[in-house]
Protein backbone atom coordinates (compact mmCIF):
# COMPACT_ATOMS: atom_id res chain seq x y z
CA UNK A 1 -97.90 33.23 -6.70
CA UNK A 2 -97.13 31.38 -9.68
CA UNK A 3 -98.25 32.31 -13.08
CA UNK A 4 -99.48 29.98 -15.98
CA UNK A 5 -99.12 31.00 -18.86
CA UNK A 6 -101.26 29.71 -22.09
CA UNK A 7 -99.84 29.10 -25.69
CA UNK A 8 -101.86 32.32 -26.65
CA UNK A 9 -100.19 34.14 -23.84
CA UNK A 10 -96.83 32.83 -25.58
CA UNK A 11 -97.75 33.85 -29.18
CA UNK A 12 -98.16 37.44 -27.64
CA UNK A 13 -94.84 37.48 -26.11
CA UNK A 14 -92.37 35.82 -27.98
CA UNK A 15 -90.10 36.99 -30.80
CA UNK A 16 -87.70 35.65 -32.38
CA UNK A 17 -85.25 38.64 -30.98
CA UNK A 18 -86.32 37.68 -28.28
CA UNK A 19 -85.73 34.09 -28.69
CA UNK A 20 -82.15 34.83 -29.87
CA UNK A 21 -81.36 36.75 -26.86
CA UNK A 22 -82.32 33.92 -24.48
CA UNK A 23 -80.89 31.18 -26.23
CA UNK A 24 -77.37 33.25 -26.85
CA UNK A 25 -77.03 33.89 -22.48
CA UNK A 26 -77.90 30.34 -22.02
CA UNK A 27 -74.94 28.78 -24.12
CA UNK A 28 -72.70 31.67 -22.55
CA UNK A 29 -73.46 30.65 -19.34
CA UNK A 30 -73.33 26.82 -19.84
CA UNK A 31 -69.49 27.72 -22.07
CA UNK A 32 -68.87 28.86 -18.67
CA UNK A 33 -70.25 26.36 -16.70
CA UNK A 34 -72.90 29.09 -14.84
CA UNK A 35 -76.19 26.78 -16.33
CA UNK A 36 -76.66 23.14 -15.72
CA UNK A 37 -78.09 20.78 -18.26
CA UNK A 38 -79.56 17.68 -17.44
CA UNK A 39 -79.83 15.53 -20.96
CA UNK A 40 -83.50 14.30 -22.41
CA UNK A 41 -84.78 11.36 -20.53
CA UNK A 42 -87.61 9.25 -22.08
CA UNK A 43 -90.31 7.07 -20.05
CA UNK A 44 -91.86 4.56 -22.76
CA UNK A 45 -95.32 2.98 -23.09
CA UNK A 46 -97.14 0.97 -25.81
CA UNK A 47 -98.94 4.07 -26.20
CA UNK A 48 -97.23 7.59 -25.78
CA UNK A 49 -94.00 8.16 -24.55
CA UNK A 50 -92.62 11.03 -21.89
CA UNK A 51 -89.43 13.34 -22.62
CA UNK A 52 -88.01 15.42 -19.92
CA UNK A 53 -85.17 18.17 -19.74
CA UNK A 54 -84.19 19.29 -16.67
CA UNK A 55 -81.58 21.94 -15.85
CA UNK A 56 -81.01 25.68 -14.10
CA UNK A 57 -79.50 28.94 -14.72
CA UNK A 58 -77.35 29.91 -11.53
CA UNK A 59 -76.51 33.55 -12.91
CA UNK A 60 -80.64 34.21 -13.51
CA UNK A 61 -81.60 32.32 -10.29
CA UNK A 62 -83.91 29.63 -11.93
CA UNK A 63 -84.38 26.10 -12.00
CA UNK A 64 -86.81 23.93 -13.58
CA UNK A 65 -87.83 21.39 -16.28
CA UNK A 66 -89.43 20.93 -20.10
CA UNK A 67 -92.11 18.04 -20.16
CA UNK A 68 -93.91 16.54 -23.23
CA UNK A 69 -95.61 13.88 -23.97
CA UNK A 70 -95.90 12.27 -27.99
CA UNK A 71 -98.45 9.67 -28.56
CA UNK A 72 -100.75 9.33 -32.17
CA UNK A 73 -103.34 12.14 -30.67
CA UNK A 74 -100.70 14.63 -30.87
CA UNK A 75 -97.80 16.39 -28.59
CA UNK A 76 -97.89 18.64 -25.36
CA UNK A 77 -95.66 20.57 -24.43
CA UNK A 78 -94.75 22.63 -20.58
CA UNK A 79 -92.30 24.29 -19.33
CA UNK A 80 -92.20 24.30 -15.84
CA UNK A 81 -89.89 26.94 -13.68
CA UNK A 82 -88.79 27.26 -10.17
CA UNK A 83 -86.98 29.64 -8.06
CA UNK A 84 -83.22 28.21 -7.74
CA UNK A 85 -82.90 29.61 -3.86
CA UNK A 86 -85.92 28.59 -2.09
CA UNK A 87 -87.41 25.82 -4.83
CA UNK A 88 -90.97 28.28 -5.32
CA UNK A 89 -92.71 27.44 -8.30
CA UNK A 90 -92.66 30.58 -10.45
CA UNK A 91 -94.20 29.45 -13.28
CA UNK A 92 -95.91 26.95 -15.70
CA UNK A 93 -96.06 27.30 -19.01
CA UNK A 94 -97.64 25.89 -22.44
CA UNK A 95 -94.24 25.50 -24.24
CA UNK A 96 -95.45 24.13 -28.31
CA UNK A 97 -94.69 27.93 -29.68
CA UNK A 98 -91.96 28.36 -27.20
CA UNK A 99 -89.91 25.39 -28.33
CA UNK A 100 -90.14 25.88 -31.86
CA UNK A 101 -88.97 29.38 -31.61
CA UNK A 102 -85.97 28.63 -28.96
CA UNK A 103 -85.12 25.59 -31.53
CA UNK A 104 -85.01 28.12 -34.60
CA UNK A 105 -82.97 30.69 -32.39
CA UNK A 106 -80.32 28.03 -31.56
CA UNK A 107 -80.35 27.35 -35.39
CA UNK A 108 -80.03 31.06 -36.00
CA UNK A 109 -77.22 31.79 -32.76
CA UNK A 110 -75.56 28.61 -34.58
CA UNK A 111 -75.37 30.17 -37.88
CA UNK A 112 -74.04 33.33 -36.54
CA UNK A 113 -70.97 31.89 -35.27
CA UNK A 114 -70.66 29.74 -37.85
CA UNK A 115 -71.56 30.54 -41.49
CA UNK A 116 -69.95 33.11 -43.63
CA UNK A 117 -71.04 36.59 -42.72
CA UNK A 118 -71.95 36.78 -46.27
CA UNK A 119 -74.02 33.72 -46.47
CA UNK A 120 -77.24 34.39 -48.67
CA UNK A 121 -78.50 31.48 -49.66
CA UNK A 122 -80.35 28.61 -47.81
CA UNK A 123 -80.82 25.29 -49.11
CA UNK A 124 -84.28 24.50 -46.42
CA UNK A 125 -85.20 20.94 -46.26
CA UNK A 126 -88.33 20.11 -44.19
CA UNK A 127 -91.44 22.95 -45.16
CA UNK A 128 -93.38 21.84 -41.35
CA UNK A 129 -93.98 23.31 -38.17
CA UNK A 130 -90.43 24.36 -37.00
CA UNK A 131 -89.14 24.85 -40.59
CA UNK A 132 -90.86 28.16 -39.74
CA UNK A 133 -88.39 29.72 -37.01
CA UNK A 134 -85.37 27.81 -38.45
CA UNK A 135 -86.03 29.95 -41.37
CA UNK A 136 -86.73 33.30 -39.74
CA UNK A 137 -83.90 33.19 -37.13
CA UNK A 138 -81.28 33.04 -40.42
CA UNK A 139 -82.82 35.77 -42.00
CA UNK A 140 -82.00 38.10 -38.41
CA UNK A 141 -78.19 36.92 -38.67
CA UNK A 142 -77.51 36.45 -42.13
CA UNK A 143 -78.20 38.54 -45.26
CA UNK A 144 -80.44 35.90 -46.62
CA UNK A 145 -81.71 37.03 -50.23
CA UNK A 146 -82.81 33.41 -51.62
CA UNK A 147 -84.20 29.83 -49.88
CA UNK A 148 -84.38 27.08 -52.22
CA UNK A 149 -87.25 24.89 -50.43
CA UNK A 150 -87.53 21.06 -50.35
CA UNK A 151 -89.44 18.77 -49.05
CA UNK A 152 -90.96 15.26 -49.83
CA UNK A 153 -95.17 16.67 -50.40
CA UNK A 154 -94.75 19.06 -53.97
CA UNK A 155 -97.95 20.73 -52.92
CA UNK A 156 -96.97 21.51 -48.99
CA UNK A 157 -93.30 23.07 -50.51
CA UNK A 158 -95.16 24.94 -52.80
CA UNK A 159 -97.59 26.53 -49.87
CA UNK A 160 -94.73 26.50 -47.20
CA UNK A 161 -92.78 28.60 -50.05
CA UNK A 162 -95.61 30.81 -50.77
CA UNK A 163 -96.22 31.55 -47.08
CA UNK A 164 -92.33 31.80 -45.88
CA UNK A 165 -91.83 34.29 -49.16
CA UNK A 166 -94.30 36.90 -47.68
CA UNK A 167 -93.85 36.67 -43.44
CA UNK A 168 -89.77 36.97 -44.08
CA UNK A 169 -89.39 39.19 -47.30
CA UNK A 170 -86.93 36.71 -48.94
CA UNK A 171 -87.21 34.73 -52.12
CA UNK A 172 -88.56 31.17 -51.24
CA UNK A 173 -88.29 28.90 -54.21
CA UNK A 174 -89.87 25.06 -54.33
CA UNK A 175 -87.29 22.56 -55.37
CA UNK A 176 -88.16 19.15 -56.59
CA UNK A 177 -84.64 17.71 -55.11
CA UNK A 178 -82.78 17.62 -52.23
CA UNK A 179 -80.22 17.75 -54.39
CA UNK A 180 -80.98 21.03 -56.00
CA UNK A 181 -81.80 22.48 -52.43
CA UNK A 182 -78.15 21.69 -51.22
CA UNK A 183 -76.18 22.47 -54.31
CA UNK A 184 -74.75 26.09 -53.94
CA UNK A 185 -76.29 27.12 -50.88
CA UNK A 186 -74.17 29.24 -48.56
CA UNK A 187 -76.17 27.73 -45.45
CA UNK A 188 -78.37 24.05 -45.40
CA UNK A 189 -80.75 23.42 -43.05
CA UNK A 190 -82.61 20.16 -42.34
CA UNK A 191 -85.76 19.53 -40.14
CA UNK A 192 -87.23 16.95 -40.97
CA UNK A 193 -88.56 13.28 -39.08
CA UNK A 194 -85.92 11.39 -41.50
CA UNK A 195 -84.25 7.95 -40.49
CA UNK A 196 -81.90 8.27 -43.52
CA UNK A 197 -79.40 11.23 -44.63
CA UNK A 198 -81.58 13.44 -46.70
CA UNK A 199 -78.02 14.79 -49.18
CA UNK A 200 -74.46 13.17 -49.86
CA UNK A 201 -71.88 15.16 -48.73
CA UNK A 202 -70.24 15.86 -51.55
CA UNK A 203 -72.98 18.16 -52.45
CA UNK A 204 -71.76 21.03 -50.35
CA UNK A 205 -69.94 23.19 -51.87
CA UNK A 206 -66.90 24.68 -50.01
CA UNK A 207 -67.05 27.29 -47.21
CA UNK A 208 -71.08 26.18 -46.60
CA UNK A 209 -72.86 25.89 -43.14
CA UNK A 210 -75.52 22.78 -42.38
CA UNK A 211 -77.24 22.98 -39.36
CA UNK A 212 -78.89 19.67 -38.83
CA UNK A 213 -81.91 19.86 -36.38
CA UNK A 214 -84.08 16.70 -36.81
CA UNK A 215 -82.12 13.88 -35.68
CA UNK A 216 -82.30 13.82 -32.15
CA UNK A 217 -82.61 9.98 -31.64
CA UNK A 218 -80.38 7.18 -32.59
CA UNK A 219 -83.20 6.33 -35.31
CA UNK A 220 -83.10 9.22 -36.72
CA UNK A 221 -80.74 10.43 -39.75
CA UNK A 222 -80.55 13.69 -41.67
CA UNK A 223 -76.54 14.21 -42.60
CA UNK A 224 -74.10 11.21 -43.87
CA UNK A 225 -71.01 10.43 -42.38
CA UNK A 226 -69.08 12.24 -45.75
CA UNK A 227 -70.95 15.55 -44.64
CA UNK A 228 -69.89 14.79 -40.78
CA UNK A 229 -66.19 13.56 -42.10
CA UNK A 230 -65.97 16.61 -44.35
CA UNK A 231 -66.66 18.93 -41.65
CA UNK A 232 -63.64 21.37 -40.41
CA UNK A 233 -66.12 21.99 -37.12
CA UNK A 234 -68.66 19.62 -35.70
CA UNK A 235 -70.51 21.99 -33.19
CA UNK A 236 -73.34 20.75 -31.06
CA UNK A 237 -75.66 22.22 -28.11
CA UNK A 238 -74.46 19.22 -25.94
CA UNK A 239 -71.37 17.37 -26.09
CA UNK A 240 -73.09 15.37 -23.60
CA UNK A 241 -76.42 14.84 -25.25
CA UNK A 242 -75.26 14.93 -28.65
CA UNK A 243 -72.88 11.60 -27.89
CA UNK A 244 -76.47 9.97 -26.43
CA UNK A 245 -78.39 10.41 -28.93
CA UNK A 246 -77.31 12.09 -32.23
CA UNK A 247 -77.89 9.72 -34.94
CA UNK A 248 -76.25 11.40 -37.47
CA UNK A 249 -72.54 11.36 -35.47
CA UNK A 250 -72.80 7.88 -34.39
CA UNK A 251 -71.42 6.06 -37.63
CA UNK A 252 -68.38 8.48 -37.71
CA UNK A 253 -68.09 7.78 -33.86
CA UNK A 254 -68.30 4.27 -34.41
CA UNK A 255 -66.08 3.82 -37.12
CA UNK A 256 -63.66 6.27 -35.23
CA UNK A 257 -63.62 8.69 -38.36
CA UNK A 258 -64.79 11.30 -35.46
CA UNK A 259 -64.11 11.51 -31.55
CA UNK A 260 -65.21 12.90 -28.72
CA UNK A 261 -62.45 15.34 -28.55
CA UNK A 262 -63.56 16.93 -31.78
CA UNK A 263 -67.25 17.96 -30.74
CA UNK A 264 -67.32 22.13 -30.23
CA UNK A 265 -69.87 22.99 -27.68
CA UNK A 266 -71.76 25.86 -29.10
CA UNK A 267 -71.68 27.95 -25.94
CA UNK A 268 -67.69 27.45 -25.57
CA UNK A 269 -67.75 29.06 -28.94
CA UNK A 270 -70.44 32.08 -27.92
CA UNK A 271 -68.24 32.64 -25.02
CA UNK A 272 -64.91 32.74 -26.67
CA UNK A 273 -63.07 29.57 -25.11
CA UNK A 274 -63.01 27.69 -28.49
CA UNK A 275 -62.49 28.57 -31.88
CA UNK A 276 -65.73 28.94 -34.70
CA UNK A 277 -64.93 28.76 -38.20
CA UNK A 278 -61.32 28.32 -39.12
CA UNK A 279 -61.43 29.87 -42.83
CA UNK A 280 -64.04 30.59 -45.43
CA UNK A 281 -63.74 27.88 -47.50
CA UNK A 282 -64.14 25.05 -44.23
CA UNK A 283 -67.05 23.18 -44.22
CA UNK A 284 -68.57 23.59 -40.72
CA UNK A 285 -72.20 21.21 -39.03
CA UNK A 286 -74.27 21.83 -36.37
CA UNK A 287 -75.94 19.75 -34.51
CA UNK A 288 -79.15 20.59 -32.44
CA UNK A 289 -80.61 18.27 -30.08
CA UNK A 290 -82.11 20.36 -27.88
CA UNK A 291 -81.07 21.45 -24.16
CA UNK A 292 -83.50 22.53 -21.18
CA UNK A 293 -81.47 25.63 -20.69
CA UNK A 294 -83.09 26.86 -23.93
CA UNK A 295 -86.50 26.62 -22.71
CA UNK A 296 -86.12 28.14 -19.00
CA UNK A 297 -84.11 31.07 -20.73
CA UNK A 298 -86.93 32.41 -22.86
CA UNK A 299 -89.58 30.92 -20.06
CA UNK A 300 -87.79 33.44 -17.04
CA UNK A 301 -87.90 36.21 -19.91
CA UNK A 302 -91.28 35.12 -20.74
CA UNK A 303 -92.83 35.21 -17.16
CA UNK A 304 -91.09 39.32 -16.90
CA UNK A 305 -93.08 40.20 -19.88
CA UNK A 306 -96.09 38.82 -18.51
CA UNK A 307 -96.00 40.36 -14.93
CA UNK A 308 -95.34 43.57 -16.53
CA UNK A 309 -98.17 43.39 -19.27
CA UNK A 310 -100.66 41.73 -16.85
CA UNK A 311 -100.80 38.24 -18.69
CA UNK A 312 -101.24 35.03 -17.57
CA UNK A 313 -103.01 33.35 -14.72
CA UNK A 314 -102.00 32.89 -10.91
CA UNK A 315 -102.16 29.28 -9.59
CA UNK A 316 -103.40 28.46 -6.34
CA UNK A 317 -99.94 26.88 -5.02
């Protein structure tokens, strides 16, 4: 029968090694065209809107979908898997923790093909929810001594800082500038809600990494075209989804100062068909919108780890 499985269940389950494992064989497979990706589709009302990603994972013999809903009251989030042979529902899952962890794994699988193997210092702009596993996924693939935190609210920085400092064992300090969070950071990260670029571009000094994981709709902005421009690699999850709906690319796009032919799929880097980073001292950008294969590769784990520990509750169909 299938299981559901509650966001407590998740919280017991999931780790971020966990996380990176799952999201590292789903851009393998998809480099080698064994996962299919079906990009976010959005159903609109005056009062909450729908997102769904849809996609499958021939080598693990799943297929299935992530569904959530965002209206004022708040977001849902499920995952919802099926068995890619005969179509049985295997699963259904509350997916809040799950996607913030599978996000911050894609940030962390990113950096690890990407930044300096030396990189130690994060400039971290956004201090909310999935700041959280954006921040512990670098600190698993990267020697990350120092995190120079920044976000619009002083007092939520300070407590973000405060909190990140003792669950990760690294120095997190509160900045009062973007500015001072990007200057002389080995690796930036944004996550953030912003509909502007958060940094100019010529802030970043030579050889950094910025993965850029807010801006996943054409509204939205974290990066300016000079950080795009100046980049030596413009990797993204989706070449697909990224040309959809990645704000931050479409000026550059536009304006023809970057093409189509220039977007790096991350998983034809993980599995070796296209280069990573060309030298230390290029400038490389990620760009994360988000792909369904991420969620059903940590769901099929997931749903193992429950059958064998007893979790979760069987549903009548």
């Amino acid at each position: 029968m299938a299981l559901f499985l509650s966001e407590a269940d998740v919280r017991q389950l999931l780790t971020m090694e966990l996380a990176l494992e799952a999201v590292t064989a789903a851009h393998a497979a998809h480099g080698i065209n064994r996962a299919i990706d079906i990009s976010r589709q959005r159903t609109r009302t005056p009062g909450a809107t729908l997102h769904i990603l849809q996609g499958a994972l021939l080598d693990e013999g799943v297929i299935g979908y992530k569904a959530y809903t965002t209206a004022r009251a708040g977001k849902r989030f499920m995952v919802h898997l099926f068995d890619a042979a005969t179509g049985a529902p295997l699963a259904a899952i509350e997916a809040d923790f799950l996607g913030m962890m599978r996000t911050g794994a894609t940030g962390g699988l990113a950096a690890k093909v990407l930044a300096r193997p030396e990189s130690a210092v994060v400039g971290l702009i956004g201090a909310g929810w999935q700041a959280q596993s954006q921040l512990e996924a670098l600190c698993r693939v990267r020697p990350i001594r120092q995190v120079k935190l920044f976000s619009r609210d002083a007092e939520r920085r300070r407590r973000a800082s405060a909190d990140f400092s003792e669950r990760f064992g690294v120095a997190v300090i509160p900045v009062d500038s973007a500015e001072a969070a990007v200057r002389e950071s080995d690796i930036v990260v944004t996550i953030t809600a912003a509909v502007t670029p958060l940094f100019k571009g010529e802030w970043l000094a030579a050889g950094t990494h910025v993965n850029a994981a807010g801006s996943n709709a054409l509204i939205r902005r974290e990066i300016d075209e000079e950080t795009v421009v100046r980049a030596a690699v413009v990797c993204v999850d989706s070449r697909k989804t990224a040309l959809a709906e990645a704000g931050d690319l479409l000026p550059a796009l536009e304006k023809g100062r970057l093409c189509e032919g220039q977007l790096v799929e991350l998983g034809e880097i993980v599995a070796g068909i296209r280069p990573g980073r060309p030298n230390p001292q290029a400038l490389t950008l990620f760009e994360s919108q988000g792909m369904a294969i991420q969620d059903l590769a940590v769901a099929v784990r997931l749903l193992k780890l429950a059958h064998a520990q007893g979790l979760g509750v069987e549903l009548p169909y």
